[in-house]
PDB file of N, CA and C in Angstrom:
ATOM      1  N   UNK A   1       6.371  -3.351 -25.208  1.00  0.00           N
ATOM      2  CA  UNK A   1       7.338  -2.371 -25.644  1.00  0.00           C
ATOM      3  C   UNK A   1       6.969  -1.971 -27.070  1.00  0.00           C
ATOM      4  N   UNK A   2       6.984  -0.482 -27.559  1.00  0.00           N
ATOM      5  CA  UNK A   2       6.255  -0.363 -28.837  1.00  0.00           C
ATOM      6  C   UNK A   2       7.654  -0.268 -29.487  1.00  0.00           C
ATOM      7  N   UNK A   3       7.871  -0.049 -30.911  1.00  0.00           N
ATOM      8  CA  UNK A   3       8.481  -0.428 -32.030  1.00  0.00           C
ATOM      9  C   UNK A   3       9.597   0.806 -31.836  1.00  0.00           C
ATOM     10  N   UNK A   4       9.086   1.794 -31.840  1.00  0.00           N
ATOM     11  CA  UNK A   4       9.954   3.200 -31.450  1.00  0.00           C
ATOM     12  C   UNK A   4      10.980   2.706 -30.103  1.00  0.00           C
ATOM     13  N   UNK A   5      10.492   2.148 -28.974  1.00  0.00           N
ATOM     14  CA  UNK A   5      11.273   2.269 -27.928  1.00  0.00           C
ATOM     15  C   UNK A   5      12.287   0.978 -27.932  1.00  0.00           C
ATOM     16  N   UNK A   6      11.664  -0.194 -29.046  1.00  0.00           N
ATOM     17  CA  UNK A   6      12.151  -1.283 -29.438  1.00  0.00           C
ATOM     18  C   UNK A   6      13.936  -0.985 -30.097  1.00  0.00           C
ATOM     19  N   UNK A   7      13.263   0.047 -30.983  1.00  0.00           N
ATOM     20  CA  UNK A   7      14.419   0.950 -32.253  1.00  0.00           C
ATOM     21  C   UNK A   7      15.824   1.203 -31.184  1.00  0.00           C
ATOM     22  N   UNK A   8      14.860   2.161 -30.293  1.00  0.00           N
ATOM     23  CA  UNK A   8      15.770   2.923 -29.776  1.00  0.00           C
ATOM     24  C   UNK A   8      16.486   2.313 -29.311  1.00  0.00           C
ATOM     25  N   UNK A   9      16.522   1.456 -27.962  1.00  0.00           N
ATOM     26  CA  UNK A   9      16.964   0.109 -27.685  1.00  0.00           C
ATOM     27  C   UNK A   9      17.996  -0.287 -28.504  1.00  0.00           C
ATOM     28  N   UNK A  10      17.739  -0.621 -29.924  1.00  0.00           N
ATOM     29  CA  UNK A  10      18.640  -1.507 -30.290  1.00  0.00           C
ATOM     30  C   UNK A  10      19.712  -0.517 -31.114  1.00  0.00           C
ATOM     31  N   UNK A  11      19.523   0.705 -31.315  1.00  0.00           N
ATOM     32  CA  UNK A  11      20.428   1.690 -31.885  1.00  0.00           C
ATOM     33  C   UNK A  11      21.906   2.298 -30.818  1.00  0.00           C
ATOM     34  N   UNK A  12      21.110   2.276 -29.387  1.00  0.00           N
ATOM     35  CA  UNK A  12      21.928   2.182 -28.434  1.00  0.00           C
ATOM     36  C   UNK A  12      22.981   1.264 -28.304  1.00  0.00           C
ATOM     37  N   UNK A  13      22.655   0.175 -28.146  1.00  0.00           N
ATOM     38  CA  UNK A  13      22.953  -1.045 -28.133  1.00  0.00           C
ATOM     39  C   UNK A  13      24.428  -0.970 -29.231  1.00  0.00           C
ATOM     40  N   UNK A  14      24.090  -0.967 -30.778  1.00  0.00           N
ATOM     41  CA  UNK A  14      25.060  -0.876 -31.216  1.00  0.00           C
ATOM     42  C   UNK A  14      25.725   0.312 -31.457  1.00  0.00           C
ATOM     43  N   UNK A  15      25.398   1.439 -30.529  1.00  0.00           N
ATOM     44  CA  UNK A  15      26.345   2.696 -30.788  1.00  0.00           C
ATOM     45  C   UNK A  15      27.580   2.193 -29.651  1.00  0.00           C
ATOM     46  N   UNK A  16      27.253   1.171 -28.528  1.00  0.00           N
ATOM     47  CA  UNK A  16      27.745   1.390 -27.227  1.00  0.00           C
ATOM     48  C   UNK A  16      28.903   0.034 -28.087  1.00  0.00           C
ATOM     49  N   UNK A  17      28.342  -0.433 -28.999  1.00  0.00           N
ATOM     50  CA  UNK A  17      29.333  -1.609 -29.214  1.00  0.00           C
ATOM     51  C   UNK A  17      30.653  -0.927 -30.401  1.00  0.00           C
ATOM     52  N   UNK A  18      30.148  -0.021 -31.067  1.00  0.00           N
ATOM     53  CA  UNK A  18      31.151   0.640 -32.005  1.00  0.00           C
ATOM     54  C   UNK A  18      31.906   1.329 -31.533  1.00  0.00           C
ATOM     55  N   UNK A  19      31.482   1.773 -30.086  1.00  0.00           N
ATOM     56  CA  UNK A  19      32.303   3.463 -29.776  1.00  0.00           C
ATOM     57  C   UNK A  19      32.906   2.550 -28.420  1.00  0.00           C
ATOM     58  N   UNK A  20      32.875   0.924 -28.343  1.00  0.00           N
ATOM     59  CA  UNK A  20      34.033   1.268 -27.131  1.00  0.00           C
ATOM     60  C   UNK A  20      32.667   1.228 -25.884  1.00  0.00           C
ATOM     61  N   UNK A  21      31.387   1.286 -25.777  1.00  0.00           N
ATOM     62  CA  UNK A  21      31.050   1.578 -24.702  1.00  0.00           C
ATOM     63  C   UNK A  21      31.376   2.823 -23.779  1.00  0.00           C
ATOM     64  N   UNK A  22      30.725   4.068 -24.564  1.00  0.00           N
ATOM     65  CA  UNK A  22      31.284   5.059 -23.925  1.00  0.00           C
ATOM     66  C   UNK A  22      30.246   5.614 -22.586  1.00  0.00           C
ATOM     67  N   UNK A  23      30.932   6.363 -21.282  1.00  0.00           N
ATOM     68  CA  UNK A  23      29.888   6.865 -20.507  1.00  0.00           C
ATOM     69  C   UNK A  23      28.316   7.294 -20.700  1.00  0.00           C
ATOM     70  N   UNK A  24      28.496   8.111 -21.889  1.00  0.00           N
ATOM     71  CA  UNK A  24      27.262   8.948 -21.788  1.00  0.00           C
ATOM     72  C   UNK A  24      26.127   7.789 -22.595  1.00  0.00           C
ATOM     73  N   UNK A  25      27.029   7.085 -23.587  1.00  0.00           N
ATOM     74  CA  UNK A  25      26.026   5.860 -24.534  1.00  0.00           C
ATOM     75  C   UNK A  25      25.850   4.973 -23.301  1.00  0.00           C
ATOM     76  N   UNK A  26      26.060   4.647 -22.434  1.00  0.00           N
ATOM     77  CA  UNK A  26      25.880   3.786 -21.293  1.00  0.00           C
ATOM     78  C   UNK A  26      25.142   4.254 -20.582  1.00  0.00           C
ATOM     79  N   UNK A  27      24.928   5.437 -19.929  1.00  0.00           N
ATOM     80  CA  UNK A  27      23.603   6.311 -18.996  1.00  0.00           C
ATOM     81  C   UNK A  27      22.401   6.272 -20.085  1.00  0.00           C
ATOM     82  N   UNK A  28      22.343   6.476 -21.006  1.00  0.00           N
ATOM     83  CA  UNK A  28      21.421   6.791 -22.499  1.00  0.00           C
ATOM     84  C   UNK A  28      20.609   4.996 -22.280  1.00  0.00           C
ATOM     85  N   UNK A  29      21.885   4.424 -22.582  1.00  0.00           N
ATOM     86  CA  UNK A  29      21.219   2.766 -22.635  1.00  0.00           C
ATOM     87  C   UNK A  29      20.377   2.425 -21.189  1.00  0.00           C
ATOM     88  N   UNK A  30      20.903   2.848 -20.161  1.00  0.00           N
ATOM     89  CA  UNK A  30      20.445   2.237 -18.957  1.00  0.00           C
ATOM     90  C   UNK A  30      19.329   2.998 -18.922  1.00  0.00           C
ATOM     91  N   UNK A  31      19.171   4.292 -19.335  1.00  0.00           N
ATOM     92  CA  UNK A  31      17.784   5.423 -19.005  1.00  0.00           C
ATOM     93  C   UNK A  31      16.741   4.503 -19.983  1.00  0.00           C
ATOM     94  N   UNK A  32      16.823   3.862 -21.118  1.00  0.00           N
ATOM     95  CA  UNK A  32      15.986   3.626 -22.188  1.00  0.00           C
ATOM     96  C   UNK A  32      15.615   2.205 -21.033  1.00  0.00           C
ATOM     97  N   UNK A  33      16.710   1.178 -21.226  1.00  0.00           N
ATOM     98  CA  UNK A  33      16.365   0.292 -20.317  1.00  0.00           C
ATOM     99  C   UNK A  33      15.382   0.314 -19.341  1.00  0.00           C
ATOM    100  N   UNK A  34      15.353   1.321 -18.519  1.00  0.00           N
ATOM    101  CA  UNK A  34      14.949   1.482 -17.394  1.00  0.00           C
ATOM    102  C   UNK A  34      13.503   1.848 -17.770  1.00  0.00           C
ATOM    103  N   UNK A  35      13.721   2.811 -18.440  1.00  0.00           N
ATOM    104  CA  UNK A  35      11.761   3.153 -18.710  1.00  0.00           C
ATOM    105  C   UNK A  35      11.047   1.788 -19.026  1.00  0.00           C
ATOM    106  N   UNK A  36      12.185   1.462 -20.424  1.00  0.00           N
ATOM    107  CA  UNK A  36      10.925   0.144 -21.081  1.00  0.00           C
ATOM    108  C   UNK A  36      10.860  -1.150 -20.145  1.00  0.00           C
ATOM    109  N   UNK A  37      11.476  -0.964 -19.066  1.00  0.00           N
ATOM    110  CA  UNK A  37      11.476  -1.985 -18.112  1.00  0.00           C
ATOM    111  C   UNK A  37       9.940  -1.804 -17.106  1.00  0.00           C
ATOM    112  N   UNK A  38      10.242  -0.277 -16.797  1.00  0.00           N
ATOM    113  CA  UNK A  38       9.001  -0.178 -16.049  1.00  0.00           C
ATOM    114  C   UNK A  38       7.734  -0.268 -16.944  1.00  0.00           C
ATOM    115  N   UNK A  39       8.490   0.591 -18.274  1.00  0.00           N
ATOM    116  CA  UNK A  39       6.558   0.021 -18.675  1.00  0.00           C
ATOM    117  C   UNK A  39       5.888  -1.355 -18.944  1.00  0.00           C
ATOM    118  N   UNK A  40       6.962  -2.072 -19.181  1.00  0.00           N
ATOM    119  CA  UNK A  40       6.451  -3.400 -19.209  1.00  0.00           C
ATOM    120  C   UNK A  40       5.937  -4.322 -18.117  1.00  0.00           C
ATOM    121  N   UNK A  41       6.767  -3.594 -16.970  1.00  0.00           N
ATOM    122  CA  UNK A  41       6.044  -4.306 -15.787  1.00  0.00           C
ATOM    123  C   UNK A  41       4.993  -3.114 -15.310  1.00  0.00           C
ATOM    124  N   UNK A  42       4.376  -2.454 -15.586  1.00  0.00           N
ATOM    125  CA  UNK A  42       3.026  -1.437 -15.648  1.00  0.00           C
ATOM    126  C   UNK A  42       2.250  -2.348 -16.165  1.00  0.00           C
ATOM    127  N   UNK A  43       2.392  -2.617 -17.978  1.00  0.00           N
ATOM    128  CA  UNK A  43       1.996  -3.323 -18.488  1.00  0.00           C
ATOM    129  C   UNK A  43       1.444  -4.492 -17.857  1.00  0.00           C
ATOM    130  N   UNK A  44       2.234  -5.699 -17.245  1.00  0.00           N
ATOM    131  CA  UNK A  44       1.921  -6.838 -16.619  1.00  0.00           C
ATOM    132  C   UNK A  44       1.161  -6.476 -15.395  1.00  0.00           C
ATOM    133  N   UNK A  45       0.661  -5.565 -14.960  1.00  0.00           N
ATOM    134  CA  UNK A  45       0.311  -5.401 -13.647  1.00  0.00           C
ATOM    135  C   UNK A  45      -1.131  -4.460 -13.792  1.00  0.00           C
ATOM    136  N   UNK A  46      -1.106  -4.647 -15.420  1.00  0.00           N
ATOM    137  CA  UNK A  46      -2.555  -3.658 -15.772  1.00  0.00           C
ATOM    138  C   UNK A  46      -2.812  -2.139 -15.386  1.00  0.00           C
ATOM    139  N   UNK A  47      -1.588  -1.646 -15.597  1.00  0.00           N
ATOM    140  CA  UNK A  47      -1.723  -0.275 -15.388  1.00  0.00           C
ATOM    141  C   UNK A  47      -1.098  -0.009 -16.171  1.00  0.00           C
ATOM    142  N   UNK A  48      -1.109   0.119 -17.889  1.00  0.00           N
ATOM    143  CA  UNK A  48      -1.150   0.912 -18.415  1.00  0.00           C
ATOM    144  C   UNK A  48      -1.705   1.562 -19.728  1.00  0.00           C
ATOM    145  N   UNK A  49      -3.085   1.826 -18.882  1.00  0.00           N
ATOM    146  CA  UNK A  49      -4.149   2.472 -19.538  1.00  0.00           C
ATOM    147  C   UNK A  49      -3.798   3.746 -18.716  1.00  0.00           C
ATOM    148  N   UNK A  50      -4.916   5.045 -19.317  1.00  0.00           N
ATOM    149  CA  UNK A  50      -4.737   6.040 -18.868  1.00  0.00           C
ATOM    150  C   UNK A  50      -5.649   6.472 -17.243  1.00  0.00           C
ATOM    151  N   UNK A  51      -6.965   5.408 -17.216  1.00  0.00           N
ATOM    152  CA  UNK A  51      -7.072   5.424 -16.058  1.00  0.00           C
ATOM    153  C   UNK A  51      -6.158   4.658 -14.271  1.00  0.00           C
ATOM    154  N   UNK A  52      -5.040   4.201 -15.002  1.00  0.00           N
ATOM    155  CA  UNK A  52      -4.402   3.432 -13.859  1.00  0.00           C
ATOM    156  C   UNK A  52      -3.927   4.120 -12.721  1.00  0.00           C
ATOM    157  N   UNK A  53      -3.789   5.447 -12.840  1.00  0.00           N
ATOM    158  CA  UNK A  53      -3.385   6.475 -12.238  1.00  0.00           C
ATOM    159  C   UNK A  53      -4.643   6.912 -11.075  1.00  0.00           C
ATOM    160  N   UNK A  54      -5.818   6.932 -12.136  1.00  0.00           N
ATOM    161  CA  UNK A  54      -7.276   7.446 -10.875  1.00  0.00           C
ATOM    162  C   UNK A  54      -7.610   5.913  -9.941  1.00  0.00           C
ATOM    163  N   UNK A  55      -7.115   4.854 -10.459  1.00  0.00           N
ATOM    164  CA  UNK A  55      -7.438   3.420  -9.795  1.00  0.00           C
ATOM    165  C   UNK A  55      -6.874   3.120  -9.020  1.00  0.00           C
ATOM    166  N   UNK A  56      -5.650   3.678  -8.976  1.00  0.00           N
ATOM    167  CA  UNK A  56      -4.033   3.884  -7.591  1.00  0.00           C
ATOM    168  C   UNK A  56      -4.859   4.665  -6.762  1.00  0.00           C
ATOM    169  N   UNK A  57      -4.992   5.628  -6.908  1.00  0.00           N
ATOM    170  CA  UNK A  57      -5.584   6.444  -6.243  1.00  0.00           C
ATOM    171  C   UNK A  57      -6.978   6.033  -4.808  1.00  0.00           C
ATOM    172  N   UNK A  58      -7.907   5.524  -6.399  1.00  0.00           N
ATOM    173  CA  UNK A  58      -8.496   5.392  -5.348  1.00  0.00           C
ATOM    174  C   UNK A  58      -8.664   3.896  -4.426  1.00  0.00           C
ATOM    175  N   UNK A  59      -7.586   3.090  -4.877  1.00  0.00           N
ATOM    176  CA  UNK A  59      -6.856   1.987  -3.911  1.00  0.00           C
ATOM    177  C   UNK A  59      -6.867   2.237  -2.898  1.00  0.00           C
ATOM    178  N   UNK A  60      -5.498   3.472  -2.655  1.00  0.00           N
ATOM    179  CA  UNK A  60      -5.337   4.135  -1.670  1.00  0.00           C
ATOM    180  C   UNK A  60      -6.295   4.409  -0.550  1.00  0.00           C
ATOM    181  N   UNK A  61      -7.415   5.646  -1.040  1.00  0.00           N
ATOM    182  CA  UNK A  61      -8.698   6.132  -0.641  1.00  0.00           C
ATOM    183  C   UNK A  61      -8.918   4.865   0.257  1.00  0.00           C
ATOM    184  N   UNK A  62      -9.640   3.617  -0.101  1.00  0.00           N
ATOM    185  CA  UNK A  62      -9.779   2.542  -0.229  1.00  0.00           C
ATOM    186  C   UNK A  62      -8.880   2.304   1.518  1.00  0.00           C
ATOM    187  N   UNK A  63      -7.842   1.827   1.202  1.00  0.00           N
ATOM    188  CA  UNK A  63      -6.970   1.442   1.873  1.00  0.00           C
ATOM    189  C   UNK A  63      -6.748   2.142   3.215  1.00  0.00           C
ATOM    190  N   UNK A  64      -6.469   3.338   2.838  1.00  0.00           N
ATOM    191  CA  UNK A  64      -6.794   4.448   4.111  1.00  0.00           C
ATOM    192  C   UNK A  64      -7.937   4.020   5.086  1.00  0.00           C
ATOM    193  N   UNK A  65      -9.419   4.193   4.358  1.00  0.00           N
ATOM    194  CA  UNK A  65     -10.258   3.888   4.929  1.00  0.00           C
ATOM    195  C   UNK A  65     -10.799   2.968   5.675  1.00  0.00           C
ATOM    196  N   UNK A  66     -10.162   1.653   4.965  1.00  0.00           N
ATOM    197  CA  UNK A  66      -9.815   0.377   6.306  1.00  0.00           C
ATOM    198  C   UNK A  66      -9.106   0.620   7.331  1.00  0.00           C
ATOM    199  N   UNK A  67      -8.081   1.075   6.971  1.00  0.00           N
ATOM    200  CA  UNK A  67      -6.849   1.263   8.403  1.00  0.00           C
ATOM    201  C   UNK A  67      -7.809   2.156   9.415  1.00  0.00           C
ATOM    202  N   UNK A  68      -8.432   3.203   8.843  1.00  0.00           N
ATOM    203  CA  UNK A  68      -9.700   3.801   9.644  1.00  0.00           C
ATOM    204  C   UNK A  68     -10.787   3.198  11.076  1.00  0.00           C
ATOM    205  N   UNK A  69     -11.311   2.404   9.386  1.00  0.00           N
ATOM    206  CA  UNK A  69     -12.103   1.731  10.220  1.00  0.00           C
ATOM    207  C   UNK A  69     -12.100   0.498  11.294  1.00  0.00           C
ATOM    208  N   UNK A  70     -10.453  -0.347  10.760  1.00  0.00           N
ATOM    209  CA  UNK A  70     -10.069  -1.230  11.690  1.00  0.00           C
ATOM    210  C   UNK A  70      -9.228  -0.487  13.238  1.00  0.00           C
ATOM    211  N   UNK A  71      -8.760   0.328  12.694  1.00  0.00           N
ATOM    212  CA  UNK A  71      -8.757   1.522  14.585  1.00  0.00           C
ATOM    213  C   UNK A  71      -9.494   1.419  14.952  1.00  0.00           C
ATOM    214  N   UNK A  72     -10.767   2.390  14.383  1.00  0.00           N
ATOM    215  CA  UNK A  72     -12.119   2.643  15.031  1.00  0.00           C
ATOM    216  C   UNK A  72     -12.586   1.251  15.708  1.00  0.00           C
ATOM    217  N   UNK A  73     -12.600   0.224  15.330  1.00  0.00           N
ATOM    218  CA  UNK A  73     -12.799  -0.872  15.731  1.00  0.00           C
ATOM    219  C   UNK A  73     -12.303  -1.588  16.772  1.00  0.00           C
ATOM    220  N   UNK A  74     -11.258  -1.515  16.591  1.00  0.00           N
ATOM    221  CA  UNK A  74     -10.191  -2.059  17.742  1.00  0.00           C
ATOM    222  C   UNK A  74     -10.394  -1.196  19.144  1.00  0.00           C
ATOM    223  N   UNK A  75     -10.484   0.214  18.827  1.00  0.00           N
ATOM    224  CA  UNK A  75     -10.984   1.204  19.683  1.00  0.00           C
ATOM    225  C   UNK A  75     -12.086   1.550  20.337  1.00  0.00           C
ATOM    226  N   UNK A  76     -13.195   1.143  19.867  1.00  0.00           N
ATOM    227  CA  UNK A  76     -14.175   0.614  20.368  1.00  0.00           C
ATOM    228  C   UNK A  76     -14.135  -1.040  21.181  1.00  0.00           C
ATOM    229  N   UNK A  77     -13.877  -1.918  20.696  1.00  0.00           N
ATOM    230  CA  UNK A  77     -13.544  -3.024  21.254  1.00  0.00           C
ATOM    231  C   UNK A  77     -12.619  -3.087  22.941  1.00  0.00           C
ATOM    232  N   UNK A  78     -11.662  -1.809  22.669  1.00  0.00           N
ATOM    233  CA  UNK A  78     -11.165  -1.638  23.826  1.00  0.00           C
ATOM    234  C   UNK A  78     -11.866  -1.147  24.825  1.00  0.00           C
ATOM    235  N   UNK A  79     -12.745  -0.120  24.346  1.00  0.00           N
ATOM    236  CA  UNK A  79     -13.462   0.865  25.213  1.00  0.00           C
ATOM    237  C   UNK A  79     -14.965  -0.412  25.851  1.00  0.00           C
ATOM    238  N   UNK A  80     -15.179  -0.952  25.107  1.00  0.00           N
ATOM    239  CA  UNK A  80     -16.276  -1.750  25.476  1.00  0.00           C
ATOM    240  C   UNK A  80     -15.744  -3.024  26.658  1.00  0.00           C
ATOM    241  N   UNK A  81     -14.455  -3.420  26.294  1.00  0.00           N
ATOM    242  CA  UNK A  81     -13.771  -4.513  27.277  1.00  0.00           C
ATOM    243  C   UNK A  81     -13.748  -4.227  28.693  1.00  0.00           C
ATOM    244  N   UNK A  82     -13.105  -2.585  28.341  1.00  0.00           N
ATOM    245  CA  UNK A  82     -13.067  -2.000  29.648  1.00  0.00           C
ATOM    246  C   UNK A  82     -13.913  -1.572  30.386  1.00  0.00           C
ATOM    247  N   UNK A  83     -15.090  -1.152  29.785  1.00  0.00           N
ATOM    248  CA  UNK A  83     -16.567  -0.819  30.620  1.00  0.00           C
ATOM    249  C   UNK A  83     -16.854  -2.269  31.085  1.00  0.00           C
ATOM    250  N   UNK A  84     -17.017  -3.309  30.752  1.00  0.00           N
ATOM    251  CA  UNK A  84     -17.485  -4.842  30.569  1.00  0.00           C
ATOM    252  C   UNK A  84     -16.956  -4.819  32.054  1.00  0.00           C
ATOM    253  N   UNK A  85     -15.042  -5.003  32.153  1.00  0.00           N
ATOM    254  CA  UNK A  85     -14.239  -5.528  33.393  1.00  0.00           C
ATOM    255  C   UNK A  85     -14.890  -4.596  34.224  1.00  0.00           C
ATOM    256  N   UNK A  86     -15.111  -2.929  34.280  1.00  0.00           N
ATOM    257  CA  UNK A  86     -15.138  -1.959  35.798  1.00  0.00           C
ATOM    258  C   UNK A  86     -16.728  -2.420  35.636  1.00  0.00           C
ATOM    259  N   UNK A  87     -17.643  -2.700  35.168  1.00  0.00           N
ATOM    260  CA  UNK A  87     -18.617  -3.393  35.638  1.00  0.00           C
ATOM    261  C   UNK A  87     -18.813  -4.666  36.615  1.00  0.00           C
ATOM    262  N   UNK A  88     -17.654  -5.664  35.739  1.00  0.00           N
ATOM    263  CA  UNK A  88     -17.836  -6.921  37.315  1.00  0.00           C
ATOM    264  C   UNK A  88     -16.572  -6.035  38.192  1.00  0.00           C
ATOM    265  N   UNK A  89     -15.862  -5.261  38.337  1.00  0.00           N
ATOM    266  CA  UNK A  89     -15.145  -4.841  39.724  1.00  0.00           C
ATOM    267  C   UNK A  89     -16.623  -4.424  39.994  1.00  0.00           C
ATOM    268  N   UNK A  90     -17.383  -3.566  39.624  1.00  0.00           N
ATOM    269  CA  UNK A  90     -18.473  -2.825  40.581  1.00  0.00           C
ATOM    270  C   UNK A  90     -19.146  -4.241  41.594  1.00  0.00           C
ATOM    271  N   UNK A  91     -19.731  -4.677  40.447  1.00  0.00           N
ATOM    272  CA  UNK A  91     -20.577  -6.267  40.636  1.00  0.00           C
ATOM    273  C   UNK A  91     -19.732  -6.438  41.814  1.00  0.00           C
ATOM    274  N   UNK A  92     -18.684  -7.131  42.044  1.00  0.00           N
ATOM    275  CA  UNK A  92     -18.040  -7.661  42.902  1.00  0.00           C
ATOM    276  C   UNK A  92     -17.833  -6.691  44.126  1.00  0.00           C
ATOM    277  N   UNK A  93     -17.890  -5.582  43.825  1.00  0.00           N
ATOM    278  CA  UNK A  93     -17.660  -4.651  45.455  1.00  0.00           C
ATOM    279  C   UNK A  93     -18.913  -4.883  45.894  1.00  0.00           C
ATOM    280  N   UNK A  94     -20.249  -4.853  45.104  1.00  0.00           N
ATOM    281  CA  UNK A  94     -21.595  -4.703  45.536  1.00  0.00           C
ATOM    282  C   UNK A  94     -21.646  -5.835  46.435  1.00  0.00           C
ATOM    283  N   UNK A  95     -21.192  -6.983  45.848  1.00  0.00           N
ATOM    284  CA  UNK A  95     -21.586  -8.536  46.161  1.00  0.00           C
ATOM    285  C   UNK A  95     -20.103  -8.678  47.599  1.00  0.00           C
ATOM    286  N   UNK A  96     -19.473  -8.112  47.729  1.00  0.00           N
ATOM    287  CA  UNK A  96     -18.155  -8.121  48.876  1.00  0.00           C
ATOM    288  C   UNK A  96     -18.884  -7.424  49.773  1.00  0.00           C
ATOM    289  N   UNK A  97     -19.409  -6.164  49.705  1.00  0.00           N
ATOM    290  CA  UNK A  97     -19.966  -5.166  51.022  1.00  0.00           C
ATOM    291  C   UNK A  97     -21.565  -5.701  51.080  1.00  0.00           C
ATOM    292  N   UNK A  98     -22.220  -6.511  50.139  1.00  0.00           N
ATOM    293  CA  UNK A  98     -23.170  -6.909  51.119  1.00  0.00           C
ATOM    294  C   UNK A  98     -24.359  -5.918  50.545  1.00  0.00           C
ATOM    295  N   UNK A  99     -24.212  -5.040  49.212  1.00  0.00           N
ATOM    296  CA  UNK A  99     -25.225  -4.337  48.665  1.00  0.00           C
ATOM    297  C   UNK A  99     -26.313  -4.885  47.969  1.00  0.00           C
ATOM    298  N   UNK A 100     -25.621  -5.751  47.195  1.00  0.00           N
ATOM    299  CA  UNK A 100     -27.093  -7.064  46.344  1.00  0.00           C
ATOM    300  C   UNK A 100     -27.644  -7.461  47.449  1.00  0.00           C
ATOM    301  N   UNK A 101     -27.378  -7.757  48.453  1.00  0.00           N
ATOM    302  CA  UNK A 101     -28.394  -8.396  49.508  1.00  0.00           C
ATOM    303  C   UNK A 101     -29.482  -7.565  50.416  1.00  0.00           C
ATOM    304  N   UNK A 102     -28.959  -6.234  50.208  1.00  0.00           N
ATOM    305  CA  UNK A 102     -29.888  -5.221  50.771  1.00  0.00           C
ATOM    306  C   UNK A 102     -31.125  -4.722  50.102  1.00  0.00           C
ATOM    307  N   UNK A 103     -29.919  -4.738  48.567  1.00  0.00           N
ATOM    308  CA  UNK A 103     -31.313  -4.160  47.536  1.00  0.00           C
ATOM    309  C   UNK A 103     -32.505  -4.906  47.082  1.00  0.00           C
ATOM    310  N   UNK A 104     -32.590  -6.312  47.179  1.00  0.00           N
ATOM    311  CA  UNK A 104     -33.457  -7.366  47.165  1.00  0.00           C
ATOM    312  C   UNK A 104     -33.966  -7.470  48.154  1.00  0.00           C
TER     313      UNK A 104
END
């Protein structure tokens, strides 16, 4: 938290304690709150430099592209299972009607 947002913080703080805690000093406090909350947990989570924004990003990219490629995968895997099984049904009609024994 830098020194400015530190200030601000604590100027709030005691406007909300002189005046009674009024509505609008209470939205004001919670809005300040709220930012320096997130930036600090930005902060802890190493995003906040100015590239953290292109590194989300290309997480994402990233991330997308697995979910991609683990379909593609799974999808192939299916397609290959299933050629595999109507191969032994074939095998097995050949070997039921008596065709392996002709063709040898």
């Amino acid at each position: 938290m830098s020194t400015t947002e530190t200030m601000m913080l604590a100027r709030l703080i005691a406007q909300a304690e002189a005046e009674g805690a009024a509505l609008v000093t209470l939205r004001a406090l919670v809005e300040e709150a709220s930012a320096t909350g997130a930036e600090a947990a930005c902060r802890r989570l190493g995003l906040d430099d100015a590239r953290a924004r292109g590194d989300l990003g290309e997480l994402r990219e990233l991330l997308g592209a697995w979910r991609d490629a683990k379909s593609s995968a799974w999808k192939a895997a299916a397609a290959w299972v299933t050629r595999l099984l109507l191969a032994l049904i074939l095998v097995g009609v050949a070997v039921k009607t008596g065709l392996l024994g002709k063709l040898a």
